[in-house]
Protein backbone atom coordinates (compact mmCIF):
# COMPACT_ATOMS: atom_id res chain seq x y z
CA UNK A 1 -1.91 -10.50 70.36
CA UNK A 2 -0.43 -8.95 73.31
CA UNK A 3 2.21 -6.62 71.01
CA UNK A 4 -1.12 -6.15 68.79
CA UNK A 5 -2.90 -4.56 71.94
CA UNK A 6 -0.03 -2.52 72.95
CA UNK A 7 0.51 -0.61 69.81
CA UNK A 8 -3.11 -0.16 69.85
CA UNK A 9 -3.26 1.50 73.43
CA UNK A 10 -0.69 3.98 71.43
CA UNK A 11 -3.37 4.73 69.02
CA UNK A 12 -6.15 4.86 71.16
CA UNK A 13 -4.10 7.70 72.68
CA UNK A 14 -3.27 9.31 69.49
CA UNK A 15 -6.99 9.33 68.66
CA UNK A 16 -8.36 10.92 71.92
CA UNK A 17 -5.21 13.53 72.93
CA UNK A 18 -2.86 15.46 70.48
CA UNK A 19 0.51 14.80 72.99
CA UNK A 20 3.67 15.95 71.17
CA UNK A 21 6.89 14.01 72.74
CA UNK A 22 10.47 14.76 72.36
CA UNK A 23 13.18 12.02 72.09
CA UNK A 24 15.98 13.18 74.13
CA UNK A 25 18.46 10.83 72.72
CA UNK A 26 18.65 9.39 68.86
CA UNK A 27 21.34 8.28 66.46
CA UNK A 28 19.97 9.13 63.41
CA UNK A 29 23.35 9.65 62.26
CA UNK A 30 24.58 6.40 62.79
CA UNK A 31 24.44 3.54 59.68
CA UNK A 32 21.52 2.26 60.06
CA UNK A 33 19.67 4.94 58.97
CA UNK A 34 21.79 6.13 56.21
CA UNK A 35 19.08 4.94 53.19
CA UNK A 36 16.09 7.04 55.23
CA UNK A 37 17.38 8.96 58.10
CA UNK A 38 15.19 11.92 56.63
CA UNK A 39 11.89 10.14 56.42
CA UNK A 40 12.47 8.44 59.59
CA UNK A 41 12.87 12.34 60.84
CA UNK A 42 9.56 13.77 59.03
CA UNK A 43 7.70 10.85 60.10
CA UNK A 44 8.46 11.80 63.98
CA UNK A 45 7.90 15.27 63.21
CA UNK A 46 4.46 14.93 61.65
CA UNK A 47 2.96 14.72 65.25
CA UNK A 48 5.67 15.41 67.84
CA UNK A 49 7.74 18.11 69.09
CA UNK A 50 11.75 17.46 68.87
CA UNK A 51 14.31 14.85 68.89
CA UNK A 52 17.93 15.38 69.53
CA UNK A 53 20.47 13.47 67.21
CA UNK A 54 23.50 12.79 69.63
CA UNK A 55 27.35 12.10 68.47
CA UNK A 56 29.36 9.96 69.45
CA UNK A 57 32.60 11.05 68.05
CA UNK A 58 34.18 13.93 65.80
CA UNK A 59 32.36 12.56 62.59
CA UNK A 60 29.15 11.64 64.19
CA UNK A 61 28.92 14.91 65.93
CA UNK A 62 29.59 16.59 63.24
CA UNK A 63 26.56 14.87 60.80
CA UNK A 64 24.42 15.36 64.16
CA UNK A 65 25.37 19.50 63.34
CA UNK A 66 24.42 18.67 59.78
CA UNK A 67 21.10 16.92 60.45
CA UNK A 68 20.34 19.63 62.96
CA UNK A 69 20.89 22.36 60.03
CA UNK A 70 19.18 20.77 57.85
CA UNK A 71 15.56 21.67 59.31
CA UNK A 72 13.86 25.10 60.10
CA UNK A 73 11.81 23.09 63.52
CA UNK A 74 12.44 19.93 65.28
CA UNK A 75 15.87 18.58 65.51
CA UNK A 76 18.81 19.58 67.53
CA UNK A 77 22.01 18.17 68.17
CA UNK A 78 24.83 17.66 70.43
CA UNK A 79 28.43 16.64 70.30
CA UNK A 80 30.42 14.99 72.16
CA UNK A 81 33.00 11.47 72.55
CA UNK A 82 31.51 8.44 74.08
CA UNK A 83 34.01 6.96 76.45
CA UNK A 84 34.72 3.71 74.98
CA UNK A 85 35.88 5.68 72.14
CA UNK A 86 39.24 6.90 74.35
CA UNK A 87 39.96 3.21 74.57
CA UNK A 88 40.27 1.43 71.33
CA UNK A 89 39.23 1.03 67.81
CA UNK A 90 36.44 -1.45 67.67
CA UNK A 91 33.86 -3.25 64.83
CA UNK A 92 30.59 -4.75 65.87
CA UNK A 93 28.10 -5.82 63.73
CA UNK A 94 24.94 -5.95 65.06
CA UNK A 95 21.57 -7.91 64.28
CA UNK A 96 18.49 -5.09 63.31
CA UNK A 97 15.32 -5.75 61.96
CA UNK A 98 16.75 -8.72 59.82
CA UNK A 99 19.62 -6.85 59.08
CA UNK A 100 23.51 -6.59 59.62
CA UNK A 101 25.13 -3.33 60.15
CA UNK A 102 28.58 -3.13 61.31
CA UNK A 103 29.64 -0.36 63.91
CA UNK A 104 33.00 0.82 63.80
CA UNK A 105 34.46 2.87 66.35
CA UNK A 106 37.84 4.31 65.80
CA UNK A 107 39.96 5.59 69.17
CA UNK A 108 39.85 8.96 69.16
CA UNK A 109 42.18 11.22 71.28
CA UNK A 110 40.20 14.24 73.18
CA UNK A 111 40.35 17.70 71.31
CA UNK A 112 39.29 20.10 73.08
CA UNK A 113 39.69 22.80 70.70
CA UNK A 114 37.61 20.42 67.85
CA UNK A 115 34.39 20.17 69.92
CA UNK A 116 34.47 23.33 71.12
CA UNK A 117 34.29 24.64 67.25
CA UNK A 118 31.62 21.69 66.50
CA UNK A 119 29.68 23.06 69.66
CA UNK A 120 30.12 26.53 68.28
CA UNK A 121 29.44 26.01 64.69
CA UNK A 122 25.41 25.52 64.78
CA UNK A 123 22.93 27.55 67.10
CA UNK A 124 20.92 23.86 66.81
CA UNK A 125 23.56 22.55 69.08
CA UNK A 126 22.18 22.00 73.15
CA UNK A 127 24.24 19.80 74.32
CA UNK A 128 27.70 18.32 75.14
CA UNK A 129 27.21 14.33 75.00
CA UNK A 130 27.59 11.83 74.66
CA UNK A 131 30.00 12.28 77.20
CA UNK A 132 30.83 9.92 80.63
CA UNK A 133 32.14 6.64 81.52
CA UNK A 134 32.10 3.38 80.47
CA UNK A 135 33.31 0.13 81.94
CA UNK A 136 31.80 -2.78 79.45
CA UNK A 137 34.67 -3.91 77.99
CA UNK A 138 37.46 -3.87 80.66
CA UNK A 139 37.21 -7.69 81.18
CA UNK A 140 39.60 -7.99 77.99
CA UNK A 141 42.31 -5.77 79.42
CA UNK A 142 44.53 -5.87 82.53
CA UNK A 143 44.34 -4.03 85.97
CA UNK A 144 47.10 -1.94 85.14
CA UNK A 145 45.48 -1.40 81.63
CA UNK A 146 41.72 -1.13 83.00
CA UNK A 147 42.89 1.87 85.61
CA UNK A 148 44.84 3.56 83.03
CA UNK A 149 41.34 3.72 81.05
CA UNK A 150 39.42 4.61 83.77
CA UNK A 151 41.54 7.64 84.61
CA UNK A 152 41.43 8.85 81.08
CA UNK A 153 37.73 8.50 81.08
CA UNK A 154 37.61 10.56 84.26
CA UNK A 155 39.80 13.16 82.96
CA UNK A 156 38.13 13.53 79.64
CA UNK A 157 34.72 13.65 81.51
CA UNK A 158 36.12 16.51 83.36
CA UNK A 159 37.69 18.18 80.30
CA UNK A 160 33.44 18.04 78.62
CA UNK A 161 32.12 19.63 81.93
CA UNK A 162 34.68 22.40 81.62
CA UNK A 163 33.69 22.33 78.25
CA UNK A 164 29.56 22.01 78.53
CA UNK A 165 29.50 25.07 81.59
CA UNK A 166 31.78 27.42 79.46
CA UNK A 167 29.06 26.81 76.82
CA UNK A 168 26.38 27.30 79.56
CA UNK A 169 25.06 23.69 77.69
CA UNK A 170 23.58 20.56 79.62
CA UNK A 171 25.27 17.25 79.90
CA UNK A 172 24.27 14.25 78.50
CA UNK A 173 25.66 11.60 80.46
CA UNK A 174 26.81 8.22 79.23
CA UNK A 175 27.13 5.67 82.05
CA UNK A 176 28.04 1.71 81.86
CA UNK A 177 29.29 -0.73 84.44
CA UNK A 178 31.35 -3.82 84.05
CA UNK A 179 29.72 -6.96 83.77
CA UNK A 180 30.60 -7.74 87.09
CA UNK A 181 29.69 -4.53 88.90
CA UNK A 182 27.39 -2.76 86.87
CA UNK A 183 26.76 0.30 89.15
CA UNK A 184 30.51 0.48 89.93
CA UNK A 185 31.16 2.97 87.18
CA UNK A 186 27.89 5.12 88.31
CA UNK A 187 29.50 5.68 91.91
CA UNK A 188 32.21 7.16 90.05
CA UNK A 189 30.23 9.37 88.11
CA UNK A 190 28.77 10.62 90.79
CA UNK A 191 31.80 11.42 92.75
CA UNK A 192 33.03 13.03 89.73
CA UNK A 193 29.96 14.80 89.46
CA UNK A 194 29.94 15.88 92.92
CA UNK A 195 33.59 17.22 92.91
CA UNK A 196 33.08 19.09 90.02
CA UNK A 197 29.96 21.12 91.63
CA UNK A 198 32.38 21.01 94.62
CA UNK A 199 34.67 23.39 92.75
CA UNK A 200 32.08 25.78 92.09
CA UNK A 201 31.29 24.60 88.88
CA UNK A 202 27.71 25.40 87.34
CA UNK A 203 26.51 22.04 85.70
CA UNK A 204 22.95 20.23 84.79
CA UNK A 205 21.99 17.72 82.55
CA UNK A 206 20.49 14.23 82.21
CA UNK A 207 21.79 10.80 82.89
CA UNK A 208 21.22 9.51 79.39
CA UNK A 209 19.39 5.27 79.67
CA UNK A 210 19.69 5.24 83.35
CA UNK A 211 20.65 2.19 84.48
CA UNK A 212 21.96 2.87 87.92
CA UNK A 213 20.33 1.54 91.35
CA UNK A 214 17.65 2.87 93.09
CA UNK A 215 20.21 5.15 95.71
CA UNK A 216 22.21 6.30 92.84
CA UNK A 217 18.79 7.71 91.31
CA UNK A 218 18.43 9.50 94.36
CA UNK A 219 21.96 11.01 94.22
CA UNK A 220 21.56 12.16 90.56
CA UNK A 221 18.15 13.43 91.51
CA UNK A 222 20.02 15.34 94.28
CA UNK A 223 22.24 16.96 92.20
CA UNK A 224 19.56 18.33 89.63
CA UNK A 225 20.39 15.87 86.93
CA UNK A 226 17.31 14.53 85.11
CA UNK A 227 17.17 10.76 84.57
CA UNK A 228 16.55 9.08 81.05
CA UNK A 229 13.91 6.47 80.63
CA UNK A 230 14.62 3.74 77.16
CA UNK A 231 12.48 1.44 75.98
CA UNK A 232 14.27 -0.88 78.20
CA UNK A 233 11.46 0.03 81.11
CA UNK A 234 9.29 -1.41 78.63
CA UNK A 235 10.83 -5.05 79.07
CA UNK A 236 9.41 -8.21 80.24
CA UNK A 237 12.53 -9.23 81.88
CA UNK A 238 14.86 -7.89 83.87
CA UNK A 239 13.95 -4.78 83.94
CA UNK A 240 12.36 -4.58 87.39
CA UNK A 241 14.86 -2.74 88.99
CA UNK A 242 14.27 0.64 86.00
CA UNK A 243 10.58 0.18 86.52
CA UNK A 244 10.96 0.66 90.40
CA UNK A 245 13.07 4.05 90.03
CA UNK A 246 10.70 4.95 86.99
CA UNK A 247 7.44 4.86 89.90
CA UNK A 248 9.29 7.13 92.32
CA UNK A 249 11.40 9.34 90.16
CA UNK A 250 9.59 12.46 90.25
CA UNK A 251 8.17 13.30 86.68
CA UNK A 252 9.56 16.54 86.52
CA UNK A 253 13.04 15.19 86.52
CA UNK A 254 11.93 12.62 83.79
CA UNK A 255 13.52 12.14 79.88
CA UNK A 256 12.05 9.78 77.56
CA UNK A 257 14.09 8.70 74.77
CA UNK A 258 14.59 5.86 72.09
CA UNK A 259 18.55 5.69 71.63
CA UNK A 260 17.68 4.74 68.53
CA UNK A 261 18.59 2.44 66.64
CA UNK A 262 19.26 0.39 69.50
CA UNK A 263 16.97 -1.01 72.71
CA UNK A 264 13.90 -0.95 70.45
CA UNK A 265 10.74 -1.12 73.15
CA UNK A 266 8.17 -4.02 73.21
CA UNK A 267 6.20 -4.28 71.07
CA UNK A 268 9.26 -3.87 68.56
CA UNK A 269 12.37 -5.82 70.30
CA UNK A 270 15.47 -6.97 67.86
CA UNK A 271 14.05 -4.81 65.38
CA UNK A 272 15.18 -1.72 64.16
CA UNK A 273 14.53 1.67 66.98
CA UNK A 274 13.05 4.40 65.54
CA UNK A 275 12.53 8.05 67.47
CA UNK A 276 8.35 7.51 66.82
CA UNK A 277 8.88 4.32 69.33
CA UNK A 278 9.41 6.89 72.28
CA UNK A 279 5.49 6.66 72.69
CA UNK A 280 6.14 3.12 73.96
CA UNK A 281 8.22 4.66 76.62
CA UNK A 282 5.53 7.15 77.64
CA UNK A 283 2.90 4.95 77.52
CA UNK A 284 4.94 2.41 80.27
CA UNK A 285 6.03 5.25 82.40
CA UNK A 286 2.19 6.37 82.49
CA UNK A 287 0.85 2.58 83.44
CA UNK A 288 3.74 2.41 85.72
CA UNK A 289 3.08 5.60 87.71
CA UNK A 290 -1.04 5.29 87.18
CA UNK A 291 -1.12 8.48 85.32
CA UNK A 292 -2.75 9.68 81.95
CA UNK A 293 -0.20 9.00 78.77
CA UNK A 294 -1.00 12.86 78.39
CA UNK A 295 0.49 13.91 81.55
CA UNK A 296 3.70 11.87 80.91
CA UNK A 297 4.10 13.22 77.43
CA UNK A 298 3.29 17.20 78.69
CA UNK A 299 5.53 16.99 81.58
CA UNK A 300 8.64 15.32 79.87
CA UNK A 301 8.38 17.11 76.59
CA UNK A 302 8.22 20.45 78.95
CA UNK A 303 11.45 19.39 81.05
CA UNK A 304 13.26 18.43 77.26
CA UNK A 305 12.22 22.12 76.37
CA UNK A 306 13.83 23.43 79.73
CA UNK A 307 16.57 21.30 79.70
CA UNK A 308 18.04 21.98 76.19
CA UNK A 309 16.45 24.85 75.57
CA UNK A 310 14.12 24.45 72.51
C-alpha cells in the first residue's frame, strides 16, 4: 500500500501542475534497453523536458551520439570512459525486473584524439562523462597494483578536463570509494579538482550520484560543481547520510537523475530504472526540503538547461 500511495502522490502532482524534469544521467544505450530504448525515450518525452544518455566507453559514447541524433528535441549526449574501464575487462550480469543482462566492460586505453572526434561529431553532445575515479574493485588487486590504477585514473581524469574546457563542455563526474573507505576516492577528486582550477583551468560540472560526505558536499559546492541526486535518496535504508546533504544542498546547485537502468527509486527497487522514475527523485527531494514538487522540478530542470546548455 505504501508503494501504491507513493506513485499516487506522483500523479496527484501530474494532475494539478504541468512540471517538465530533465534526467541528467541515463544509459539508454546500455543492454537493457536494446528491445525499447525508443519507447522508453518517447514515453519520457511525452511530458518532460530532456534526458541525457551518458557513455561509458568508445562504443557506448558513440550510440549515446546516435541516440542523441536521432531526435529533433529532447535528448543529448555525452562521451566519455568510466574509470573502471582503464583497469580491466570485466562481465557482470545483473538481476532487473526478473531479468538477466550481462554487462561487459572491455579495458580500454585513453584516446584522446577518439573522444575528442566523438565530442565533435554531434552538436547534441554537452558533456564529457562519464569521466572520474573509481575505487570499488581494488580489494582484488595488490598495493603496488591498486596505486598503479589509481594514478592512471588520476591522469586520465586530468587528460578529460583538458579535454571538457578545450570544448568549453561540463563535467560529469563519476566518483566511487573502496569498500573500506568509501569517501577516500572523493578527497582525491577533489584535490584533483582543486589543482586543476589551481592551474588556471576553466571547469564546471556535476558530481554525477553523489555519494560523498556531508564536508565533501560542501567542497564540491565550493568549487561550483552541482551535485546529483539518484533514486538512492529515495531509500528506506541507509540512505540517511544523501538525505541530510539533499536538505542543505542549495537547490540551485541540484541534478536529479535516474542512472538508469540501475538504482531504480522506491516504489520500483530491483526492477528495471527507467528516465520517467526521476519524478520519484523530485518528489523526495521536495518532502525532504518541505517544498512544492513544482519548485524542485522548475529549479533543477532550469540548472540542467544552464548546465549543459539545452
Amino acid at each position: 500500500m505504501a508503494d501504491q500511495a507513493a506513485a499516487f502522490g506522483i500523479f496527484q502532482y501530474r494532475f494539478n501542475i504541468l512540471a517538465m524534469l530533465v534526467d541528467s544521467h541515463c544509459h539508454i544505450n546500455f543492454i537493457s534497453f536494446k528491445d525499447d530504448a525508443d519507447a522508453v525515450i518517447k514515453d519520457f518525452l511525452r511530458e518532460n523536458y530532456a534526458l541525457i544518455v551518458v557513455g561509458s566507453q568508445d562504443t557506448s559514447s558513440k550510440r549515446a551520439v546516435e541516440y542523441a541524433d536521432k531526435y529533433e528535441r529532447g535528448v543529448y549526449a555525452a562521451v566519455g570512459l568510466h574509470p573502471i574501464d582503464l583497469i580491466e575487462s570485466t562481465e557482470e550480469t545483473v538481476e532487473i525486473d526478473g531479468q538477466s543482462y550481462t554487462f561487459k566492460n572491455k579495458q580500454e586505453d585513453f584516446d584522446r584524439a577518439k573522444y575528442l572526434a566523438l565530442a565533435k561529431s554531434s552538436d547534441k553532445v554537452k558533456a564529457i562523462g562519464e569521466v572520474g575515479l573509481d575505487y570499488y574493485y581494488f580489494d582484488k588487486f595488490s598495493p603496488e597494483q591498486i596505486a598503479g590504477f589509481k594514478a592512471k585514473q588520476a591522469e586520465v581524469l586530468r587528460q578529460f578536463v583538458s579535454l571538457a574546457r578545450e570544448l568549453e563542455l561540463p563535467l560529469i563526474l563519476h566518483c566511487r570509494g573502496d569498500k573500506d573507505d568509501p569517501y577516500g576516492a572523493y578527497d582525491d577528486l577533489l584535490e584533483i579538482l582543486k589543482s586543476e582550477l589551481a592551474r588556471g583551468a576553466e571547469i564546471k560540472g556535476v558530481v554525477h550520484c553523489f555519494g560523498g560526505n556531508a564536508n565533501q558536499a560542501k567542497e564540491f559546492l565550493s568549487l561550483g560543481f552541482y551535485l546529483g541526486f539518484t533514486g538512492i535518496v529515495t531509500f528506506k535504508k541507509k540512505s540517511e547520510t544523501i538525505q541530510e546533504i539533499a536538505k542543505v544542498t542549495p537547490l540551485d546547485m541540484m541534478l536529479i537523475e535516474t542512472d538508469a537502468p540501475f538504482l531504480s527509486p522506491e516504489p520500483y527497487r530491483n526492477k528495471r530504472n527507467v528516465p520517467a522514475y526521476v519524478e520519484f527523485v523530485a518528489l523526495k527531494i521536495s518532502q525532504l526540503k518541505g517544498l512544492s514538487f513544482e519548485e524542485v522540478a522548475e529549479a533543477t530542470t532550469r540548472n540542467a538547461k544552464k548546465l549543459f546548455t539545452i
